[in-house]
Protein backbone atom coordinates (compact mmCIF):
# COMPACT_ATOMS: atom_id res chain seq x y z
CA UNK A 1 0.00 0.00 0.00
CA UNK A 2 1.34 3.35 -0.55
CA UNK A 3 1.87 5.44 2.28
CA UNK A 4 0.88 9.42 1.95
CA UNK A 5 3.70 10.60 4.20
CA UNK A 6 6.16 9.08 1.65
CA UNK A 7 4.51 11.22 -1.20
CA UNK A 8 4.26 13.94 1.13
CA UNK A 9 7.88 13.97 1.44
CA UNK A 10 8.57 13.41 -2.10
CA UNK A 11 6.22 17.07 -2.88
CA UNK A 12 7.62 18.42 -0.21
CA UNK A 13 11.42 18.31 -1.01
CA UNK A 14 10.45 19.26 -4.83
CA UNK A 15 8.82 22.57 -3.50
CA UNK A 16 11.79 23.37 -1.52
CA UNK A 17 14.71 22.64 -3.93
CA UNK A 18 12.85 24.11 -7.15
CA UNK A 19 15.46 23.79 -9.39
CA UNK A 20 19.04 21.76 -10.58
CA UNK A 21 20.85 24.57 -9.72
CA UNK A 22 19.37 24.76 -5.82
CA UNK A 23 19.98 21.04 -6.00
CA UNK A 24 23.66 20.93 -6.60
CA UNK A 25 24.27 23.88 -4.35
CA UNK A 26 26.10 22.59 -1.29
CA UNK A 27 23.67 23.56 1.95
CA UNK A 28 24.92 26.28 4.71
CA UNK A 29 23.63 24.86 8.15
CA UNK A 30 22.36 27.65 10.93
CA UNK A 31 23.47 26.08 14.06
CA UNK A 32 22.48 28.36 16.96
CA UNK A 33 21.19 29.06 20.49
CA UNK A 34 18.18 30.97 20.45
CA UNK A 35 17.12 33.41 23.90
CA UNK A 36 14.23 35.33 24.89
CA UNK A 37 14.72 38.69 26.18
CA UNK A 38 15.24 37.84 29.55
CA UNK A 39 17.91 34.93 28.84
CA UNK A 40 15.79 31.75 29.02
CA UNK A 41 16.55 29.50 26.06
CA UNK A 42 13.40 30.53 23.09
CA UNK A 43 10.87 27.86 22.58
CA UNK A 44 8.80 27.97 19.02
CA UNK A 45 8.95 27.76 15.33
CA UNK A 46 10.80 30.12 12.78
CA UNK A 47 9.75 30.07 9.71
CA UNK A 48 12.11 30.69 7.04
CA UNK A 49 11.31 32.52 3.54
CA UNK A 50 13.16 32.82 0.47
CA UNK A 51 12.20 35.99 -1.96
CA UNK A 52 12.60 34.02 -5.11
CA UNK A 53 15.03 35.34 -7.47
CA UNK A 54 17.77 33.58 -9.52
CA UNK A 55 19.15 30.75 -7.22
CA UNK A 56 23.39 30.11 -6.94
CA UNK A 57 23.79 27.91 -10.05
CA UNK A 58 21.69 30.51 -12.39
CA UNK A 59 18.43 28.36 -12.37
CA UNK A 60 14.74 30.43 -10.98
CA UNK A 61 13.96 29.75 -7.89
CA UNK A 62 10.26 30.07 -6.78
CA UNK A 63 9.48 31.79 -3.71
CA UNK A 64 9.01 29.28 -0.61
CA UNK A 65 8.97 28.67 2.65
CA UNK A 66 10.18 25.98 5.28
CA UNK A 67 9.95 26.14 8.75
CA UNK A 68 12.08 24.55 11.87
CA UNK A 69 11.28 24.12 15.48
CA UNK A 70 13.50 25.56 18.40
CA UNK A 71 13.32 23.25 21.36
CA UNK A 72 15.04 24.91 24.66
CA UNK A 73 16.73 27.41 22.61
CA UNK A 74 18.36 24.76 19.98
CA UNK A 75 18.17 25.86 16.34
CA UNK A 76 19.53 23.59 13.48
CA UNK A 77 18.56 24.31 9.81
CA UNK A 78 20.02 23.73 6.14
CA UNK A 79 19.49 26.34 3.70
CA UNK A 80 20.68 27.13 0.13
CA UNK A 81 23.13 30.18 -0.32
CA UNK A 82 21.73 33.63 -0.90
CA UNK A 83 25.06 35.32 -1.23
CA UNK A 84 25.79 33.40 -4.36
CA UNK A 85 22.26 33.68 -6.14
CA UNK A 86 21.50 36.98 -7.81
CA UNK A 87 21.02 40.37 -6.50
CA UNK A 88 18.56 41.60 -4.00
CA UNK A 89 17.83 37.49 -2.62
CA UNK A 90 16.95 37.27 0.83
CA UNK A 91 15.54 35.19 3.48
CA UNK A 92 12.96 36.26 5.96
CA UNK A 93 12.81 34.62 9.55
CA UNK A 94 9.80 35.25 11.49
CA UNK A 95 10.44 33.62 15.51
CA UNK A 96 7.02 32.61 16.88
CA UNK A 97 6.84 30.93 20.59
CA UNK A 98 5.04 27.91 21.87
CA UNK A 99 2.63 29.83 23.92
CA UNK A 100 1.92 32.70 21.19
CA UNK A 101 4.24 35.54 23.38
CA UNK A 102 6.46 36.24 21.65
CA UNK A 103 7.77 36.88 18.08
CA UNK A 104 10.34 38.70 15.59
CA UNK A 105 11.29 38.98 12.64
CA UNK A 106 14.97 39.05 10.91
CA UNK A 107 16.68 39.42 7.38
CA UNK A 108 19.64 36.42 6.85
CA UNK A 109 21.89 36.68 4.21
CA UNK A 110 24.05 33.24 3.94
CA UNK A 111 27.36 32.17 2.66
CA UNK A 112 28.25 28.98 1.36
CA UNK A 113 30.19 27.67 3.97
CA UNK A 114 31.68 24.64 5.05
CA UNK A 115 31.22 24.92 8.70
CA UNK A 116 27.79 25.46 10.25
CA UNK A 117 27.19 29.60 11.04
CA UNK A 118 25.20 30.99 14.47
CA UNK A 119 22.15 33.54 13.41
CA UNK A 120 24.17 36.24 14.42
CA UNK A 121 27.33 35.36 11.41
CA UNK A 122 23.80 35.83 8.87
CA UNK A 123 21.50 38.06 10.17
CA UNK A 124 21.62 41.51 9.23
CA UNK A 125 21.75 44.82 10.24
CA UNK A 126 18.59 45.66 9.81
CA UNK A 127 15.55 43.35 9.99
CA UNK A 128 13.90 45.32 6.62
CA UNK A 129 14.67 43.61 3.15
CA UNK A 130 14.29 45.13 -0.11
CA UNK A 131 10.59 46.66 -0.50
CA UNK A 132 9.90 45.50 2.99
CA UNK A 133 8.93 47.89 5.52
CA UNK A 134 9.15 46.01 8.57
CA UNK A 135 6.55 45.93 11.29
CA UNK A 136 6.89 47.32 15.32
CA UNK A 137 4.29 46.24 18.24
CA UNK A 138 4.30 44.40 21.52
CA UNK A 139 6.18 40.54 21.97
CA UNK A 140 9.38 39.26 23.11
CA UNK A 141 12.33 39.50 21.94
CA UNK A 142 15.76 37.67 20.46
CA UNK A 143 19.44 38.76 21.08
CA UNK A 144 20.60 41.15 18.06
CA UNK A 145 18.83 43.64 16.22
CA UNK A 146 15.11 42.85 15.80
CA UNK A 147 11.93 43.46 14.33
CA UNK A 148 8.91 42.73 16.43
CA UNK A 149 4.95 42.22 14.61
CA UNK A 150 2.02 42.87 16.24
CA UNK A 151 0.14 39.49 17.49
CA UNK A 152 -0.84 37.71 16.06
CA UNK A 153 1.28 37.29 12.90
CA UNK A 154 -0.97 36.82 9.65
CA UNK A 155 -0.41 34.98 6.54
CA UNK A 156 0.02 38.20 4.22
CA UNK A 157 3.10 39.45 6.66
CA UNK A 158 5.43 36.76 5.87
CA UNK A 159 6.62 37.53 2.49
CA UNK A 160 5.39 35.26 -0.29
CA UNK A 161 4.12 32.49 2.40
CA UNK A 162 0.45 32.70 1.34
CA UNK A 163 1.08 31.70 -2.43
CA UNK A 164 3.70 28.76 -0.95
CA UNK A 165 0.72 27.56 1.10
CA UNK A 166 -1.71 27.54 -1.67
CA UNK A 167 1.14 25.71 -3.84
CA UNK A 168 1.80 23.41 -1.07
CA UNK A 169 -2.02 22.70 -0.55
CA UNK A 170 -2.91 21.91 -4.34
CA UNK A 171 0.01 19.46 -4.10
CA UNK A 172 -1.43 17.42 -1.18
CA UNK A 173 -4.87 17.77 -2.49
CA UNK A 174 -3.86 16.32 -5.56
CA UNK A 175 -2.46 13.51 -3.74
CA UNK A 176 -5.58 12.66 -1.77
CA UNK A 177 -7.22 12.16 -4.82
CA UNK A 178 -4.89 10.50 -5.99
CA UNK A 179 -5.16 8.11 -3.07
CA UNK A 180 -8.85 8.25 -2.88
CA UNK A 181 -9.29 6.91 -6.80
CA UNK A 182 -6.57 4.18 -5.70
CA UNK A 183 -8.62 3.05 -2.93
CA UNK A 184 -6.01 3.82 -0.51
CA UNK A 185 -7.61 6.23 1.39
CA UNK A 186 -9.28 3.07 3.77
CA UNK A 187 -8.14 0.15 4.18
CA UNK A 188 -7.45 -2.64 7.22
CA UNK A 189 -4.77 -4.61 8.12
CA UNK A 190 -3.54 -7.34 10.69
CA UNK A 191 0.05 -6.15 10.94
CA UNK A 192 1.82 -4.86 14.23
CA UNK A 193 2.49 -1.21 14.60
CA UNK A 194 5.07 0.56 16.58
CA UNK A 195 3.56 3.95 16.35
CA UNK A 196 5.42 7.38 17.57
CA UNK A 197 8.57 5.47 19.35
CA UNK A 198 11.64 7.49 20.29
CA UNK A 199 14.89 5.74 19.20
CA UNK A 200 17.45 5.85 22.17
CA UNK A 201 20.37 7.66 21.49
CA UNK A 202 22.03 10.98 22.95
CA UNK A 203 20.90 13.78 20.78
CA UNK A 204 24.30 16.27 21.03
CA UNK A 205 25.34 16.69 17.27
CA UNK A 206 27.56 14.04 17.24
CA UNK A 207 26.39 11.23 18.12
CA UNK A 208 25.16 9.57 15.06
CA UNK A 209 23.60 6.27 16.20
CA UNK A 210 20.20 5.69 17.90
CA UNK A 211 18.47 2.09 18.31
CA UNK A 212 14.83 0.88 18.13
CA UNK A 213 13.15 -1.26 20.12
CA UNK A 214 12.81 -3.23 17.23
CA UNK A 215 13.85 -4.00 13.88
CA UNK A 216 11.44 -2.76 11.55
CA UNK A 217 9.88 -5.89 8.96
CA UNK A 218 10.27 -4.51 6.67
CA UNK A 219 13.09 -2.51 6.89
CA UNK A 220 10.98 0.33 4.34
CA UNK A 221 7.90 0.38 6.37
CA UNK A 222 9.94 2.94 8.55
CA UNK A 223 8.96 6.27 8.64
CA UNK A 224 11.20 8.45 10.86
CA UNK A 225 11.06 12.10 11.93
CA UNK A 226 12.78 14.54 13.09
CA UNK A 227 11.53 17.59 14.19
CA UNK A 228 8.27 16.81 12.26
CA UNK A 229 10.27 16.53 9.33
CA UNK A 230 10.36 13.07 7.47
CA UNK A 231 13.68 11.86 7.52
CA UNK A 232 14.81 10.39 4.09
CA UNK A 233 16.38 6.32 4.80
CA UNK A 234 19.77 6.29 2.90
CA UNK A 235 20.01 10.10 2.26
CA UNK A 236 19.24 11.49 5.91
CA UNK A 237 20.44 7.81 8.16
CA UNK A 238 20.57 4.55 7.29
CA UNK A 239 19.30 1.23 8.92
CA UNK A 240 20.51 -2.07 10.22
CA UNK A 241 18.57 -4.00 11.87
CA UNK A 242 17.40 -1.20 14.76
CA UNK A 243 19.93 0.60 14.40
CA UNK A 244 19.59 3.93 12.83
CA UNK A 245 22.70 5.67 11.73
CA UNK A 246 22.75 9.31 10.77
CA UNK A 247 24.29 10.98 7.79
CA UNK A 248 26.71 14.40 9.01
CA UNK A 249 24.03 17.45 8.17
CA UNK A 250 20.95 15.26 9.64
CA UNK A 251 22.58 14.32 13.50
CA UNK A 252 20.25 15.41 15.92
CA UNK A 253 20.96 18.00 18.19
CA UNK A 254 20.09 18.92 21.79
CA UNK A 255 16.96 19.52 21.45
CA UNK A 256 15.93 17.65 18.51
CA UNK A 257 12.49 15.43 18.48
CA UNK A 258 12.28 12.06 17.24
CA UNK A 259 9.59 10.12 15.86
CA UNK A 260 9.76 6.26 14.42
CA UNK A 261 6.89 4.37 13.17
CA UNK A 262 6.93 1.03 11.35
CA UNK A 263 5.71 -2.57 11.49
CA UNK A 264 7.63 -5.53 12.82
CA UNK A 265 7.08 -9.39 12.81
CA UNK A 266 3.74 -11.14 13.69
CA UNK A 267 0.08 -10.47 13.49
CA UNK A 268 -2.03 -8.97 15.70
CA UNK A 269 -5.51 -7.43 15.75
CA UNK A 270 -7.35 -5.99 12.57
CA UNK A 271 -7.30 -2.27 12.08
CA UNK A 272 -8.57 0.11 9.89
CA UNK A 273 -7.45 2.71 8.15
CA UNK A 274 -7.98 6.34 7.81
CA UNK A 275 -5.38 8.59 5.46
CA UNK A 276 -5.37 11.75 4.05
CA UNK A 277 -8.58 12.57 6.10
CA UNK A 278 -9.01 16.17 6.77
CA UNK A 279 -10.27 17.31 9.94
CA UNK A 280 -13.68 19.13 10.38
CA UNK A 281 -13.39 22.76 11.70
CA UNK A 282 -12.74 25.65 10.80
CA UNK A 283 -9.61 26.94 9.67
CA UNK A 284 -9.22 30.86 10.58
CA UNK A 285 -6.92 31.46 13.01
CA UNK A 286 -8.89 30.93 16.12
CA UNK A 287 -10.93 27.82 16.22
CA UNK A 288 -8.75 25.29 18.04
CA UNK A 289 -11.21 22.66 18.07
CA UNK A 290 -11.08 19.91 15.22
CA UNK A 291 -12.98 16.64 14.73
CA UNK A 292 -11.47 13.49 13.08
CA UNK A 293 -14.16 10.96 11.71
CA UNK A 294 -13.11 8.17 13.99
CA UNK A 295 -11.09 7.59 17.48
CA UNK A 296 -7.62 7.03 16.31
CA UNK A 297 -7.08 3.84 18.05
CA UNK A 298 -4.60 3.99 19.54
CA UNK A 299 -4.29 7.62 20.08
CA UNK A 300 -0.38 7.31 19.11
CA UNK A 301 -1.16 6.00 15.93
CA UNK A 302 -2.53 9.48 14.56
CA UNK A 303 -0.09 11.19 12.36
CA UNK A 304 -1.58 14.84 12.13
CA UNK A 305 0.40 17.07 9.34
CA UNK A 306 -0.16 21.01 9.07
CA UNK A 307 1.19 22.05 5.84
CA UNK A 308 3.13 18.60 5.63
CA UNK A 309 4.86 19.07 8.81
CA UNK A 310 4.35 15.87 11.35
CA UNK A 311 3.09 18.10 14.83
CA UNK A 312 3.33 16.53 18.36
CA UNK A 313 0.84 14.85 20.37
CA UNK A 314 0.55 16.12 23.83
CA UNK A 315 3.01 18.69 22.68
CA UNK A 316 1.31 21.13 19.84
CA UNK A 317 -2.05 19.22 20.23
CA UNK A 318 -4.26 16.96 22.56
CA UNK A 319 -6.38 14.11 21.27
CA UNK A 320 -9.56 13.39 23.20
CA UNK A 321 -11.60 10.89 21.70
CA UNK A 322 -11.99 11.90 17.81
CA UNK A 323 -11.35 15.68 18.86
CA UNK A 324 -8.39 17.37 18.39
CA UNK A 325 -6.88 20.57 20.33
CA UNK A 326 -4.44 22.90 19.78
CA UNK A 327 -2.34 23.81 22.13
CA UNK A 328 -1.34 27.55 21.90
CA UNK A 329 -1.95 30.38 19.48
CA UNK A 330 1.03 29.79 17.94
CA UNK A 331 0.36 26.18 15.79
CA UNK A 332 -3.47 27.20 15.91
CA UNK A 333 -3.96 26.69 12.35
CA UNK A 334 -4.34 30.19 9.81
CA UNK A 335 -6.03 30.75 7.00
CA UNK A 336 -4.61 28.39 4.07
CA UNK A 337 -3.36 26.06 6.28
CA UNK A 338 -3.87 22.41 5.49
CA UNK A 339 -4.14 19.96 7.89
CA UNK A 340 -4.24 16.67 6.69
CA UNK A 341 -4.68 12.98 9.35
CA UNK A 342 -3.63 9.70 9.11
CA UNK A 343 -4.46 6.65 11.78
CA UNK A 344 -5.75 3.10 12.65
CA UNK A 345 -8.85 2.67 14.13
C-alpha cells in the first residue's frame, strides 16, 4: 500500500529545492542558540522565507517557505546560499513561541560555507529587506537587532508564504485524490504497529547512532522524523537491523524530536485505516477545536500534518476521543493552512 507521508515527502522536497541549480548547491547549516529577552533559552517555530530570485547555479527559484522548530533554545537548519544567487535574494525569519508571546522577525543573508554559522554570522543589520517595511508592536524578543509584529502574525506578513501555502495545498490535495481513486484512502490490516517510538540515542550533534526497540519488517515500512520533518532512509540515516545511523548534516541536536513508526514481525488485531482525512473545523486562526471521523485507536497512531509538517501529540495538540486541540496560538492553524490525518482505528 502506498503510504501518503512518503509522497508527502517526495512534494515536499520538490517545493523546496525548485530547481538543478538549488539542488547541486552545497547547503549552509544555521546552528544556533536561540534566547528570549530575559535569557531563558526561546521555545517555538521560525519560519524561514526565500524571496525568489535567480538561485546560486543561475536556475529560478520560486518563492518558498520551510519552517524549523526551536526546542530549549536549539536551532539547526540547512538552507541554500543567498550570497551566491543573484542580486537583492533574501531570506525572511519570522520567531514565533510555543505559547503565542512572543515573536520577531529578521533578514539572513548566507554564505556557502563549510562549517555550520550561528544567526548572528547571517543576520543583518537591519531586519527590513528590499521593498519591505518592517513591522513594530508588543512581543518578546531575540538577542541582536530585531523586528517585532504585532500578534498575532498573519499569513500576508510573511513575504510570499500565502502563495507557498496555496502551492503546497494543491500538491497534497492532488495527492488525496490520488489516493482516494486508488482506494487507498481506507483500508485494514492485521500487521503490528510501533507507532510514535523514540529511538534511544544521545541527541548532542555528534552522536550519530540511535536504536529501536525493534527492527522494523520490513526494513521500508519505517517512517522516521525529526523535528516533524520526514527523515529520508539512505540520504538522511541509514538502517541495520534497529539501528539507525545518521548521515553528518541530519545528527540530531540537543533539542531535537524524534519520531519512528513502522511494522515488525507477527500479526495482531485488525485495524482500519484512515489517510489523508481532513479534519472538520474551521480553519481561521482561532478555532482550536477539530474533529477526526473516527477515534484514532490507539491515540499514538494518529499522524496529524499542518502544511506537511508531522506536529506533536501532547506537545502542539491533545487528542480526546476523535477531537483534536491545539495547544497555543502559535500552531493554531491560519487561514490556508492544510491539515491533513492519518491513523488506525
Amino acid at each position: 500500500m502506498l503510504k501518503l507521508p512518503h509522497l508527502l515527502s517526495a512534494v515536499l522536497l520538490g517545493l523546496t529545492l525548485t530547481t538543478t541549480g538549488a539542488v547541486a548547491q552545497s547547503l549552509t547549516e544555521i546552528r544556533d542558540t536561540v534566547n528570549n529577552a530575559d535569557g531563558s533559552p526561546f521555545t517555538g517555530t521560525v519560519i524561514i522565507t526565500w524571496n525568489g530570485f535567480t538561485g546560486p547555479a543561475g536556475g529560478t527559484v520560486s518563492p518558498l517557505s520551510t519552517s524549523a522548530k526551536i526546542y530549549n533554545g536549539a536551532l539547526s537548519v540547512l538552507l541554500v546560499p543567498t550570497t551566491t544567487a543573484s542580486a537583492g535574494t533574501y531570506y525572511q525569519a519570522v520567531y514565533n513561541s510555543n505559547d503565542g508571546l512572543v515573536t520577531w522577525s529578521e533578514i539572513w543573508q548566507v554564505p556557502p560555507s563549510p562549517t555550520s554559522l550561528t544567526v548572528s554570522q547571517v543576520r543583518q543589520s537591519s531586519n527590513q529587506g528590499p521593498g519591505n517595511g518592517g513591522t513594530t508592536g508588543t512581543g518578546g524578543t531575540g538577542s541582536g537587532n530585531t523586528q517585532y509584529a504585532t500578534l498575532p502574525i498573519s499569513i500576508s506578513q510573511v513575504t510570499d508564504l500565502s502563495a507557498d501555502l496555496a502551492s503546497i495545498n494543491a500538491s497534497v490535495s492532488s495527492l488525496s485524490t490520488q489516493l482516494n481513486n486508488l482506494g487507498l484512502a481506507a483500508s485494514t490490516s492485521n500487521a503490528v504497529f510501533v507507532d510514535a517510538e523514540i529511538p534511544t540515542g544521545t541527541a548532542n550533534g555528534t552522536n550519530a547512532s540511535f536504536t529501536l526497540a525493534n527492527p522494523p519488517s520490513p526494513g521500508s515500512s519505517l517512517t522516521l522524523y525529526r523535528n516533524g520533518l520526514i527523515q529520508s532512509n539512505n540520504i538522511d540515516f541509514t538502517l541495520s537491523g534497529s539501528t539507525i545511523a545518521f548521515s553528518g548534516p541530519s545528527i540530531p541536536h540537543g533539542g531535537d524530536i524524534l519520531q519512528a513508526f513502522y511494522r515488525i514481525s507477527g500479526t495482531g488485531p485488525t485495524s482500519t485505516f484512515s489517510d489523508a482525512e481532513t479534519p472538520g473545523g474551521v480553519v481561521d486562526g482561532v478555532n482550536v477545536t477539530f474533529t477526526l471521523a473516527a477515534a484514532p485507536n490507539p491515540a499514538n497512531s494518529l499522524k496529524l500534518y499542518k502544511n506537511g509538517v508531522l506536529l506533536q501529540l501532547n506537545g502542539d495538540y491533545t487528542l480526546q476521543g476523535s477531537t483534536v486541540t491545539f495547544a497555543s496560538a502559535s500552531i493554531t492553524p491560519q487561514q490556508g493552512d492544510k491539515l491533513l490525518a492519518n491513523y488506525r482505528h
